[in-house]
C-alpha atoms as a PDB file:
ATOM      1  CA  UNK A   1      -9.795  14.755   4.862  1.00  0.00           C
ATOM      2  CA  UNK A   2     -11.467  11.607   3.564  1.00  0.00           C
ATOM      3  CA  UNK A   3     -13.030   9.487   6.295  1.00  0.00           C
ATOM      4  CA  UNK A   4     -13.991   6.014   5.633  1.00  0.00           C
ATOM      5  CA  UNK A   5     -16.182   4.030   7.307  1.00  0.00           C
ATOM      6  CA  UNK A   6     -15.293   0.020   7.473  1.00  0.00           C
ATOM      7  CA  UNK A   7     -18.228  -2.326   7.604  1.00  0.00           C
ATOM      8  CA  UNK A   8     -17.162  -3.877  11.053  1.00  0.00           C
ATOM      9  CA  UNK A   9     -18.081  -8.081   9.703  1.00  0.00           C
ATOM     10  CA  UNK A  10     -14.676  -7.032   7.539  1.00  0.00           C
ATOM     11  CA  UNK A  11     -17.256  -8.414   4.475  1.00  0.00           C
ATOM     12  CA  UNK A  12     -15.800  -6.327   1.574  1.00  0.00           C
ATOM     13  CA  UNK A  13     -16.704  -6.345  -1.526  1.00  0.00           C
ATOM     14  CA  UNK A  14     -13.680  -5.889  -4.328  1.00  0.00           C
ATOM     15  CA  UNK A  15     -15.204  -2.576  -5.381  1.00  0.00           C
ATOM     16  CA  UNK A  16     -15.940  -1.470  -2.078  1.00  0.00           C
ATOM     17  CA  UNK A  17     -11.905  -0.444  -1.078  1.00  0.00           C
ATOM     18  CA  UNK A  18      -8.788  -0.750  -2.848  1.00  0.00           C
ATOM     19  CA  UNK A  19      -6.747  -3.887  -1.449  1.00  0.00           C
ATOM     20  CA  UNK A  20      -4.161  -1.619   0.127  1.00  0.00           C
ATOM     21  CA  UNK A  21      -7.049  -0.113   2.363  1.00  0.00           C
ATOM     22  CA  UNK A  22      -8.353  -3.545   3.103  1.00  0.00           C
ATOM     23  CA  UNK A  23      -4.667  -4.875   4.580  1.00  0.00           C
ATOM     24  CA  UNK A  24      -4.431  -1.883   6.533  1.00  0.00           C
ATOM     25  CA  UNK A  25      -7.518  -2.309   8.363  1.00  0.00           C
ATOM     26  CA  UNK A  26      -6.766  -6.105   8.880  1.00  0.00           C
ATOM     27  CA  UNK A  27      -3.498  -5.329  10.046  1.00  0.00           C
ATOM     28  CA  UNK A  28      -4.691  -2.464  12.599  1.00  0.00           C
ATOM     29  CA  UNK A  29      -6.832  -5.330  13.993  1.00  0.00           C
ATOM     30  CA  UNK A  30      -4.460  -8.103  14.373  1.00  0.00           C
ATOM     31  CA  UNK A  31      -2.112  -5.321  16.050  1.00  0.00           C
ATOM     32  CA  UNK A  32      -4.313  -3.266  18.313  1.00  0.00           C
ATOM     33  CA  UNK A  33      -7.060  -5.546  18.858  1.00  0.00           C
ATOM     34  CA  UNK A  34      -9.075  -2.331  18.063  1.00  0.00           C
ATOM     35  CA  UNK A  35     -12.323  -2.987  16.787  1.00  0.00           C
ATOM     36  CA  UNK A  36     -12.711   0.499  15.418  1.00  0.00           C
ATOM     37  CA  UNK A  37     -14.028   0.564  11.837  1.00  0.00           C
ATOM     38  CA  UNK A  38     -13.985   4.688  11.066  1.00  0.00           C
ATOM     39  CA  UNK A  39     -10.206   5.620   9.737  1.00  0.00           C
ATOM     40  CA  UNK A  40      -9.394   8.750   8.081  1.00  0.00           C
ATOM     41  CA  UNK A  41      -6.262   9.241   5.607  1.00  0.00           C
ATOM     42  CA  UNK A  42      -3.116  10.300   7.295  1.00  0.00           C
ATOM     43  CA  UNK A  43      -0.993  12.682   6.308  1.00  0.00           C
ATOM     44  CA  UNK A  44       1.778  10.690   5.289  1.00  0.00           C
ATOM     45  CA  UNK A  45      -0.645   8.148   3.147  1.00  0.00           C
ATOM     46  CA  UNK A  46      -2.035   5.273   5.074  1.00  0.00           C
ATOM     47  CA  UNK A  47      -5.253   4.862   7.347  1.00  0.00           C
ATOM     48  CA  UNK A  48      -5.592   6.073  10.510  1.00  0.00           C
ATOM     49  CA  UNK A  49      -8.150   5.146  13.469  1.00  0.00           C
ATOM     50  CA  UNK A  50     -10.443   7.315  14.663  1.00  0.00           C
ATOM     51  CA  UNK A  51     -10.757   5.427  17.913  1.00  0.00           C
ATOM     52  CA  UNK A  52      -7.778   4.564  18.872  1.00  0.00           C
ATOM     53  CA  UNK A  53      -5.410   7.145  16.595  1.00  0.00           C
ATOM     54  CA  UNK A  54      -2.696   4.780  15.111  1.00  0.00           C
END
């Protein structure tokens, strides 16, 4: 399982992770006002939270 590890400042840089990743991890914030910033791949596709779990 690939676990990646999110700068937590958010600063990305376009090479850094595909735009899909980058929503996802915006979106978990605005949602869960989780300030995690390690998410593995699920098993469905998608990003999951390794501090929180969604």
């Amino acid at each position: 399982m690939t676990e990646y590890v999110i700068k937590v400042d958010h600063a990305y840089k376009e090479d850094e992770l595909p735009g899909w990743m980058q929503r996802e991890v915006h979106d978990h914030d605005r949602r869960y006002e989780c300030d995690g910033h390690v998410f593995v791949e699920g098993r469905w596709g998608g990003l999951i939270c390794k501090k929180c779990g969604r």
